[in-house]
Each structure stands twice: as C-alpha cells, then as structure tokens.
C-alpha atoms as a PDB file:
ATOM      1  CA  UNK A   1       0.000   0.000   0.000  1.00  0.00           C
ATOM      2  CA  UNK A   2       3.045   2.353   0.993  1.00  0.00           C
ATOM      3  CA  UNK A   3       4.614   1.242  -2.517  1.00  0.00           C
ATOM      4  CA  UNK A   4       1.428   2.480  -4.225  1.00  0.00           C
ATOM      5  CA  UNK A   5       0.938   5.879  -2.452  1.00  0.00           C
ATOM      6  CA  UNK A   6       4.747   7.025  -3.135  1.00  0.00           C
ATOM      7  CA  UNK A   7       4.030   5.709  -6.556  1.00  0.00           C
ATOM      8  CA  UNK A   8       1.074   8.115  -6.854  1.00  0.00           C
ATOM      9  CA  UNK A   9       2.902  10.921  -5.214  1.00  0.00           C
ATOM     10  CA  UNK A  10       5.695  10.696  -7.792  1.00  0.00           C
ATOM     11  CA  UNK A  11       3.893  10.676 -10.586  1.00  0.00           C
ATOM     12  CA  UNK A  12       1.463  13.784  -9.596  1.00  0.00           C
ATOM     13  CA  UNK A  13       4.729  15.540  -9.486  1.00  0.00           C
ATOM     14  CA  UNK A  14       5.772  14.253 -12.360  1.00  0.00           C
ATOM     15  CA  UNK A  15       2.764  15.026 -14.264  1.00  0.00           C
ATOM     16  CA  UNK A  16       2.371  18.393 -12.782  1.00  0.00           C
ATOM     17  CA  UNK A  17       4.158  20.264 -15.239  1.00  0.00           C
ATOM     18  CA  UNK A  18       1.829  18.797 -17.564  1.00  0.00           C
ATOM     19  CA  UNK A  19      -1.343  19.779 -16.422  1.00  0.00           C
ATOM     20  CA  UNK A  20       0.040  23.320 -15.519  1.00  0.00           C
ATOM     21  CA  UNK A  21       0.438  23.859 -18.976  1.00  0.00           C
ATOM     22  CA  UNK A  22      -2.618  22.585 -20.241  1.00  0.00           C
ATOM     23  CA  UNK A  23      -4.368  24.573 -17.858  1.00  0.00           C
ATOM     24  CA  UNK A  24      -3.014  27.872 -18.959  1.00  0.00           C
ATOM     25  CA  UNK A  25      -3.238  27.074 -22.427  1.00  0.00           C
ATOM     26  CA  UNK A  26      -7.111  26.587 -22.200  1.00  0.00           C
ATOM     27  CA  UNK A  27      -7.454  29.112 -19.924  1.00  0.00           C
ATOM     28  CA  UNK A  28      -6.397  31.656 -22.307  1.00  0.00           C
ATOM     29  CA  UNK A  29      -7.944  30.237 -24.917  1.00  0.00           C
ATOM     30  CA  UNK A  30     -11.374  32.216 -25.429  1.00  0.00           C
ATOM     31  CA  UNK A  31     -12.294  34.000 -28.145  1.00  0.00           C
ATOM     32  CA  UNK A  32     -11.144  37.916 -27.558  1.00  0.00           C
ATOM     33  CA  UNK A  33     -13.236  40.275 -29.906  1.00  0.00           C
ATOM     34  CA  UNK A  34     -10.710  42.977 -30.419  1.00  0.00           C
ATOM     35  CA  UNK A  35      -7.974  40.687 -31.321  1.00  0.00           C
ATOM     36  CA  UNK A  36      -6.853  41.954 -34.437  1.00  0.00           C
ATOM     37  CA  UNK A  37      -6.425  38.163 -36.515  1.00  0.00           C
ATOM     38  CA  UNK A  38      -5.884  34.670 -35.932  1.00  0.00           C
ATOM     39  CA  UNK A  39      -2.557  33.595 -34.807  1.00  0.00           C
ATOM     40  CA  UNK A  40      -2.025  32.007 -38.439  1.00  0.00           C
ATOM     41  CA  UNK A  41      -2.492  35.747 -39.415  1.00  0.00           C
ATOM     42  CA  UNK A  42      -0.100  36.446 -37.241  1.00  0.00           C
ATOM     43  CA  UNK A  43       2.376  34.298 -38.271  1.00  0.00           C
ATOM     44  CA  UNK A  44       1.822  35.204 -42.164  1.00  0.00           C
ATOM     45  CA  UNK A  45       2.173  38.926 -41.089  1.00  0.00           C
ATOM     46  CA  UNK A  46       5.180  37.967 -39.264  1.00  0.00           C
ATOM     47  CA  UNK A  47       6.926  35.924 -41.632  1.00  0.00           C
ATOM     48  CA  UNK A  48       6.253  38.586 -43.906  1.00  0.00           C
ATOM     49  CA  UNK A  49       7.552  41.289 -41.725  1.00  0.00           C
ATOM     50  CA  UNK A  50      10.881  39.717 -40.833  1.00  0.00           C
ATOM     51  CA  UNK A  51      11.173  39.099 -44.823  1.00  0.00           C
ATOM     52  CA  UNK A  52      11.854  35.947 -44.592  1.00  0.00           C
ATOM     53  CA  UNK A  53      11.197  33.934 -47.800  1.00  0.00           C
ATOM     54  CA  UNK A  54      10.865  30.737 -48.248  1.00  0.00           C
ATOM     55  CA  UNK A  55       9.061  29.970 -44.669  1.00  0.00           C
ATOM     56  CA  UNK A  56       5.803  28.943 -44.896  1.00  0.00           C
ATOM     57  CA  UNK A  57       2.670  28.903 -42.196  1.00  0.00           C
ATOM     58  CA  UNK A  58       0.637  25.774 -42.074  1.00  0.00           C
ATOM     59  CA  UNK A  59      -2.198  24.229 -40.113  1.00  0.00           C
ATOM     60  CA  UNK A  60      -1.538  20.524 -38.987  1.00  0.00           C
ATOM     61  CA  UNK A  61      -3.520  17.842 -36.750  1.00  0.00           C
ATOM     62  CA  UNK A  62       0.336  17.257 -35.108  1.00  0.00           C
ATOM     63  CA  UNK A  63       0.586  20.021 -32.569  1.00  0.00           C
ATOM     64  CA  UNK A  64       2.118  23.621 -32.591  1.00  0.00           C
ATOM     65  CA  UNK A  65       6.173  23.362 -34.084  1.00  0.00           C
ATOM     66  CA  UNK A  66       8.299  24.829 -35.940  1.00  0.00           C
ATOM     67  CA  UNK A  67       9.620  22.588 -38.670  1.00  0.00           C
ATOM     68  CA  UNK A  68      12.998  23.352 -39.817  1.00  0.00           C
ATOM     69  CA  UNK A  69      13.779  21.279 -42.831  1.00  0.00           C
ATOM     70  CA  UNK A  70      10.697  22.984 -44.277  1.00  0.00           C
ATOM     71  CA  UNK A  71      10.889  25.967 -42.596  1.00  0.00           C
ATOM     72  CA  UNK A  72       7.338  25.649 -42.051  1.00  0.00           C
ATOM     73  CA  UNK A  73       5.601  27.218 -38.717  1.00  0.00           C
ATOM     74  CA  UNK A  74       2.966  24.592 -38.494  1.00  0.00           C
ATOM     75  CA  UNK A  75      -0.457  25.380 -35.636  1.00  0.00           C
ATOM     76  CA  UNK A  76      -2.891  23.287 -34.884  1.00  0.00           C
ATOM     77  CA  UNK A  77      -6.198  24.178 -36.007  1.00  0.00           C
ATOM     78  CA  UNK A  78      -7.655  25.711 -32.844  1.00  0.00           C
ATOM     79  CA  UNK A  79      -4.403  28.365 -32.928  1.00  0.00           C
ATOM     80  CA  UNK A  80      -4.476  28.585 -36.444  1.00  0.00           C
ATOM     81  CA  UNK A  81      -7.715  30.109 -36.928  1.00  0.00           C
ATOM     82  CA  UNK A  82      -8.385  31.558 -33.096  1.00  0.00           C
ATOM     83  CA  UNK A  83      -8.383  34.685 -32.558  1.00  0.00           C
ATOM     84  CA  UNK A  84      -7.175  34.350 -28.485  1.00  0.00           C
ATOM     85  CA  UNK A  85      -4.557  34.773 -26.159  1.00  0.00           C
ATOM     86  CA  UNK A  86      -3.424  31.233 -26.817  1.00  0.00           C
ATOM     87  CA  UNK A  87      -3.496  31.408 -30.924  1.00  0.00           C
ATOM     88  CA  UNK A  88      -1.633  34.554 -30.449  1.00  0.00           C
ATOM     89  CA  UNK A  89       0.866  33.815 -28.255  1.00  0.00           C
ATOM     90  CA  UNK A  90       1.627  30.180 -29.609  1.00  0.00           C
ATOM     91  CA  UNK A  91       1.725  31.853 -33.153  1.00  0.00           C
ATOM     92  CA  UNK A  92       4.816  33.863 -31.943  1.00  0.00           C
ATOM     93  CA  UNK A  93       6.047  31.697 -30.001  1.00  0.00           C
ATOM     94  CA  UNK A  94       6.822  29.358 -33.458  1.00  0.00           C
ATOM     95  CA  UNK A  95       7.671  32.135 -35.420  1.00  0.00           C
ATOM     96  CA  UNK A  96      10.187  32.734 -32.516  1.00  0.00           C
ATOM     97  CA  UNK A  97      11.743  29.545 -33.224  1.00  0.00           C
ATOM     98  CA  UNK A  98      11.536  30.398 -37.140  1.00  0.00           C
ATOM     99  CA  UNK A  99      13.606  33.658 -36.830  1.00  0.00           C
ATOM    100  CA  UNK A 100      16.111  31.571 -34.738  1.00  0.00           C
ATOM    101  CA  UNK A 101      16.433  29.250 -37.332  1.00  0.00           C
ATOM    102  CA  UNK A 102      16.638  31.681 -40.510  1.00  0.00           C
ATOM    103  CA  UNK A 103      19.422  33.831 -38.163  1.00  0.00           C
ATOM    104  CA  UNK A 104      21.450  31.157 -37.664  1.00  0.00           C
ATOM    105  CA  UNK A 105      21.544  31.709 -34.312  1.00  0.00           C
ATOM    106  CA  UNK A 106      23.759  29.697 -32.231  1.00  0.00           C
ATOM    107  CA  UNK A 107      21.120  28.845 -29.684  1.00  0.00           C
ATOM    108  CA  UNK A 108      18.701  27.071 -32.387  1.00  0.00           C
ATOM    109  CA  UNK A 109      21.294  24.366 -32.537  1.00  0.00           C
ATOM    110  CA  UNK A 110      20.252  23.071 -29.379  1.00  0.00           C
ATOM    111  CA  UNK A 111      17.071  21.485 -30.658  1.00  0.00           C
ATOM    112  CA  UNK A 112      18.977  19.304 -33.374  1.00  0.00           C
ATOM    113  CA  UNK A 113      21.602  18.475 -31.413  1.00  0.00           C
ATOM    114  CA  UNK A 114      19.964  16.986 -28.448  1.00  0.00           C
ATOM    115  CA  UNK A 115      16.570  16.257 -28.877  1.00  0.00           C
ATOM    116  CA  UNK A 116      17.534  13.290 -31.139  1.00  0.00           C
ATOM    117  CA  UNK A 117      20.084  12.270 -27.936  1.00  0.00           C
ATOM    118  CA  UNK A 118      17.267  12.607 -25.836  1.00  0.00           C
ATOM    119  CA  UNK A 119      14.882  10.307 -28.039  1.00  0.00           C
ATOM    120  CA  UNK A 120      17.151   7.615 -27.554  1.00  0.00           C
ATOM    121  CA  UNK A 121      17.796   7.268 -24.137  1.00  0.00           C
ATOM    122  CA  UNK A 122      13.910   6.896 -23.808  1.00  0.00           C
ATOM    123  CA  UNK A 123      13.330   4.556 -26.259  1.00  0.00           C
ATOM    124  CA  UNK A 124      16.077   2.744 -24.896  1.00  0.00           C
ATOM    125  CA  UNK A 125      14.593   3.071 -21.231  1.00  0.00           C
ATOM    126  CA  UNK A 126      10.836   1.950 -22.166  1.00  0.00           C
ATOM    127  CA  UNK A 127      12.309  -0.977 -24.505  1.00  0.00           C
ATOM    128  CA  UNK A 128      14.413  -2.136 -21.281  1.00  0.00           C
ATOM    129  CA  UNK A 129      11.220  -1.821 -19.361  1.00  0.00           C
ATOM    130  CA  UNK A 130       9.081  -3.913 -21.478  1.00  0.00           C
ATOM    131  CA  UNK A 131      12.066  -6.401 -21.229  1.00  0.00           C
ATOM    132  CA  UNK A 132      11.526  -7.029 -17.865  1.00  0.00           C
ATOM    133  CA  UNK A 133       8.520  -9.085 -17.284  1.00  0.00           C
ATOM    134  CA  UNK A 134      10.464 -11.867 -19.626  1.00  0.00           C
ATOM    135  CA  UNK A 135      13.614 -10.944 -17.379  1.00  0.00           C
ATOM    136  CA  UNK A 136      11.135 -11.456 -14.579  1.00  0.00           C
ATOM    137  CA  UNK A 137      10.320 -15.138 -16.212  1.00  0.00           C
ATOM    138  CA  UNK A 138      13.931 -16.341 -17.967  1.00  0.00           C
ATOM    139  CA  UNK A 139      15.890 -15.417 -15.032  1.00  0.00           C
ATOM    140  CA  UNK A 140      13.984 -15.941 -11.493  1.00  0.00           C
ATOM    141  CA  UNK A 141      16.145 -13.167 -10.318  1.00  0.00           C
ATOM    142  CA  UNK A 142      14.485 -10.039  -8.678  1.00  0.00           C
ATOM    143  CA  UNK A 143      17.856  -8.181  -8.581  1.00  0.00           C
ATOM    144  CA  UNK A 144      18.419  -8.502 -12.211  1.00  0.00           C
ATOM    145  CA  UNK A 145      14.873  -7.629 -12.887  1.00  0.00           C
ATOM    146  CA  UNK A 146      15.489  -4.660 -10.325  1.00  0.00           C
ATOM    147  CA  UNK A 147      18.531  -3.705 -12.551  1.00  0.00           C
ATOM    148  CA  UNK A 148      16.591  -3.672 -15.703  1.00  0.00           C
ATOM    149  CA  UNK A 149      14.541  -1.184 -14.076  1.00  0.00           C
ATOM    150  CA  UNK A 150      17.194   1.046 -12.919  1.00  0.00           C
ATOM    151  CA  UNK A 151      19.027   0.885 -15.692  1.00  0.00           C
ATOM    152  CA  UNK A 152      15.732   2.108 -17.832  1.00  0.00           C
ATOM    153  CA  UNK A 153      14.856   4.610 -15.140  1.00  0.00           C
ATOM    154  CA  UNK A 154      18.426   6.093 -15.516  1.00  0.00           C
ATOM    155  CA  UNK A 155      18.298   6.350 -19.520  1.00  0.00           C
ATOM    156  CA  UNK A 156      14.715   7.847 -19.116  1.00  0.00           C
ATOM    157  CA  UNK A 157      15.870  10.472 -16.615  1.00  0.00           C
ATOM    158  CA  UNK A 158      18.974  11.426 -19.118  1.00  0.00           C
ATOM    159  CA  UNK A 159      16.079  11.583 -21.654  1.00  0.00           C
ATOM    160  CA  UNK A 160      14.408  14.225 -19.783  1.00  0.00           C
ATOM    161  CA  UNK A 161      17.412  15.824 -18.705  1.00  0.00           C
ATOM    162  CA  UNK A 162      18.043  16.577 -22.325  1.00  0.00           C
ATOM    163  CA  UNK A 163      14.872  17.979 -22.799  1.00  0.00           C
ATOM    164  CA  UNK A 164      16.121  20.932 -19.773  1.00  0.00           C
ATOM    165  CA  UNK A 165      19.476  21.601 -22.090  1.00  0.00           C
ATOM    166  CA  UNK A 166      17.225  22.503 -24.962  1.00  0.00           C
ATOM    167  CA  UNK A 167      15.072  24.857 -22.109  1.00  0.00           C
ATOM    168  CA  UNK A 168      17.145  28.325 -23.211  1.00  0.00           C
ATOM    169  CA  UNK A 169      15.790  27.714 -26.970  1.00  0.00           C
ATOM    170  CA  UNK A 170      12.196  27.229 -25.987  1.00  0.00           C
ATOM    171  CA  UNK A 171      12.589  30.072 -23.932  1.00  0.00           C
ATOM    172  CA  UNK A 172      14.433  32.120 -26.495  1.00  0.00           C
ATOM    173  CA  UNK A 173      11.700  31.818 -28.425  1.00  0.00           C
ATOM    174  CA  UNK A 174       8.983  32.630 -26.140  1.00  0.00           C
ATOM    175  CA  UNK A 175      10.524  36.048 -24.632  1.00  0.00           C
ATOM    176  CA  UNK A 176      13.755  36.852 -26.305  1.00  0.00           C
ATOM    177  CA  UNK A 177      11.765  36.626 -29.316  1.00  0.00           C
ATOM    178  CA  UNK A 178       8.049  36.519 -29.655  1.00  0.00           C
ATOM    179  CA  UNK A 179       7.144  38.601 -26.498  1.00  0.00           C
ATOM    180  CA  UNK A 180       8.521  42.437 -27.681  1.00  0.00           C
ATOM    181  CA  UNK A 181       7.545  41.763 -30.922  1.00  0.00           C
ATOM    182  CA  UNK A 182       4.241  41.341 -29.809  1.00  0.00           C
ATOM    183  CA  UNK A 183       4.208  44.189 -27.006  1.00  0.00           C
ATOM    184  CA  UNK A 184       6.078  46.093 -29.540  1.00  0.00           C
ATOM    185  CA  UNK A 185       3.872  45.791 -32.826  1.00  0.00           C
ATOM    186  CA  UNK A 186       1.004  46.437 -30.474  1.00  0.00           C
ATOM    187  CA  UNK A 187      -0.361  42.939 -31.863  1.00  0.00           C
ATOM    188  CA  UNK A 188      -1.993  42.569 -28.425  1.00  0.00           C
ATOM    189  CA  UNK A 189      -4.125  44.937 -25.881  1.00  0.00           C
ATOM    190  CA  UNK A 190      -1.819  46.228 -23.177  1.00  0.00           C
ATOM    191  CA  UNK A 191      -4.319  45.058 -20.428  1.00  0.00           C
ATOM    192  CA  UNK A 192      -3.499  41.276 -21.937  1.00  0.00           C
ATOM    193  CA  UNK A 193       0.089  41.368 -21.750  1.00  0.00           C
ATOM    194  CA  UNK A 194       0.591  39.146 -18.022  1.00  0.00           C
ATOM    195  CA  UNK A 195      -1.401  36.565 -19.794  1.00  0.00           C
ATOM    196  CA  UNK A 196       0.991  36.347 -22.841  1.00  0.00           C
ATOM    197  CA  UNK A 197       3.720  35.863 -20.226  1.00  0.00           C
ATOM    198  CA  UNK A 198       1.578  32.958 -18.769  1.00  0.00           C
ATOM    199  CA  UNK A 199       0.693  31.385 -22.205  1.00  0.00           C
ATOM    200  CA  UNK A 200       4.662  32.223 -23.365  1.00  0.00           C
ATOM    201  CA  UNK A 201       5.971  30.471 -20.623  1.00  0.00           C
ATOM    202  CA  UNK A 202       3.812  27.397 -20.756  1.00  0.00           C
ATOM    203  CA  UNK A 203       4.720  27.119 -24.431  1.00  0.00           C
ATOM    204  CA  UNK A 204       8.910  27.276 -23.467  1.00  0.00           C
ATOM    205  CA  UNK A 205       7.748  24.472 -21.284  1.00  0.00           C
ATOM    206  CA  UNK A 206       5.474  22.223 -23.357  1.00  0.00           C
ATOM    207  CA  UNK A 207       8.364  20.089 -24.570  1.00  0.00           C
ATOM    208  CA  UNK A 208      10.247  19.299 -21.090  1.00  0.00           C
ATOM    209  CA  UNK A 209       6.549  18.720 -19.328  1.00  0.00           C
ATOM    210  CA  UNK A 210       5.865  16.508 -22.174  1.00  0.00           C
ATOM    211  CA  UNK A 211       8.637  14.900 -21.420  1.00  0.00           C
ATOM    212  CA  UNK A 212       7.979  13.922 -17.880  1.00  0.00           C
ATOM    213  CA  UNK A 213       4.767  13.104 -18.576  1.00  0.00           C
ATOM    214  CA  UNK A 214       6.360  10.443 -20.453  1.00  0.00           C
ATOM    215  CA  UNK A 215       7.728   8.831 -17.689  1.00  0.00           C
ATOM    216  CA  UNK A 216       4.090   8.263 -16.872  1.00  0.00           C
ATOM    217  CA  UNK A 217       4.821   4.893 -18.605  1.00  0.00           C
ATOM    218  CA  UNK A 218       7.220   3.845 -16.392  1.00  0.00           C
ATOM    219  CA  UNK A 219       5.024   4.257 -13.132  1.00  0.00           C
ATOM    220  CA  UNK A 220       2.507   1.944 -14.746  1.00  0.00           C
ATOM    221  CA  UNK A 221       5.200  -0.763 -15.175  1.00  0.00           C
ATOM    222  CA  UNK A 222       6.662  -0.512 -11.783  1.00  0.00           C
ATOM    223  CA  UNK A 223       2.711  -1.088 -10.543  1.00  0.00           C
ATOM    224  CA  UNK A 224       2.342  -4.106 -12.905  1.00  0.00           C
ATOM    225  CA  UNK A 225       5.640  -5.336 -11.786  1.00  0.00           C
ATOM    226  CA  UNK A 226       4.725  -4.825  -8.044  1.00  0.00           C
ATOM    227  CA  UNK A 227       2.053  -7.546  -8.716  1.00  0.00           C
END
C-alpha cells in the first residue's frame, strides 16, 4: 500500500508540469473580440515582416512546431484560426523559433543536437522496461529484474534531462523573441500582456513537461511489476 501511495505521489509531481500547462493554455484560450487576426495571421504577417522567404505557415492535426527542414511554422487548427490569447501567443512563439532558425543563431542548434540524444535514451529506457517481465520469467532473479529497471529509469531520466538543455531555446523563443515583438507591434491589448507571459511560458515548457509526462509509462510498469 506504501509502494502504491509514493508511486502516486511521484507521478502527480511528475505530471504536474503537464497539467500546468494545459491549464493555462485553455485558460487563455477564449475568443477575444478585439484581437486583431488569428494567430495564423499572425504568423503570415510575421513571416512577412521579418522578410523571410521561403518559410511557410501551415495548419496541422500534429501540434504547434516549428519545422525546420521545411521551414514551415505549423499550428494546430484551434491556434491557427483563433483569434485568443493562446493562438496569439503560440503563433509567436513558433515564429520565434523560425527567426532563430533563418538567423542562424547559435542557440537554435540546441534542438537538433539533443533532442535526437534525448529520443534515444527513452526509447532505450521503455524498450528495457518492457524487457523485464520476460527478465522477470527467464531469469527468477528479482535483482536482475530490479537492474533492468534502474538501468531504464536512468536512460529515461537522461532523456528528460536533455529535454532541460534545450530549455534556453524554448525560452528564447517565447521572450527573447516573440514577447517584444508582440508588445512592440502592439499585436496585443496592453491590459493582456501578463497573460501572454503565462501562455509564453507554458509554451517554453510544453516540450520538457511533455517529457515527464512520459515517464508516466514507467510508473505503470513498476505497478504491474509490483504484482
């Protein structure tokens, strides 16, 4: 019972993050009259603005990115044609990472280089996992079986940790980036602006939270194991 309460504490935590963001992002995600476009608008405009040819603005069913080998700022369809806090801000937010990439900026390097690192190590640490239960039944040994586990926890964890070195691009984007150019182009009411922060911020965190949501998977095998 103790096993399955800490278990349940940990993953709260871990999911946390998670829900924190989805809660802002829906929050802010109403309909605001006065809003001058959609945030596709806004990226268009942007994209426009910045002159930089040859990105594109598309909607997608795959989540909000920014897609570098087509330089495509892709939003789902809900921030694509809303015209709220959320479409806004997410909008920027994208085109943030687009101006990184057609820059050249140093920082935007930290996406390619370590997200693909970090992809490994968890599919590494959930195949590992799923080896266990036949570890569990080859090798009648509960400290190789507890090994297994450790072993996966650890290459999840480095997963996630990798997520946190990419952290400084995400939140490049978000407010080295899209914030003054939308206080500054006046592309949102002034009264609106502590909201942007809120929606910026859970958008610089959408890909580490995602992350440790992810490790949601490996609470649910510790619980079957634990039978």
């Amino acid at each position: 019972m103790l096993f399955i309460l800490i278990t349940a504490l940990l993953l709260l935590l871990i999911y946390a993050p998670t829900l924190w963001v989805r809660y802002n992002m829906h929050r802010h995600s109403k309909t605001i009259d006065d809003m001058p476009g959609t945030g596709g608008e806004l990226a268009k405009h942007l994209i426009e603005r910045f002159g930089m040819d040859g990105f594109v603005v598309e909607q997608t069913d795959r989540g909000d990115h920014f897609d570098p080998s087509a330089k495509a700022v892709r939003l789902s369809a809900d921030n694509y044609n809303g015209k709220s806090l959320t479409a806004v801000a997410v909008a920027a937010h994208e085109v943030g990472h687009a101006i990184q990439c057609f820059k050249g900026e140093s920082i935007f390097e930290l996406r390619g280089k370590y997200i693909p690192i970090a992809m490994k190590f968890k599919r590494w640490g959930i195949l590992l996992l799923a080896a266990a239960p036949v570890a569990a039944l080859v090798l009648k040994a509960p400290a190789a079986i507890f090994l297994l586990i450790a072993v996966s926890l650890l290459f999840q964890l480095i997963g996630t940790l990798a997520y946190l070195i990419v952290l400084p691009e995400e939140w490049d984007a978000s407010f080295g980036k899209a914030l003054p150019i939308l206080i500054e182009g006046n592309y949102i009411p002034s009264t609106h602006i502590d909201s942007v922060r809120q929606v910026l911020k859970a958008a610089a965190l959408t890909y580490f939270a995602g992350a440790l949501a992810d490790m949601l998977n490996l609470g649910r095998w510790l619980l079957l194991l634990r039978r």
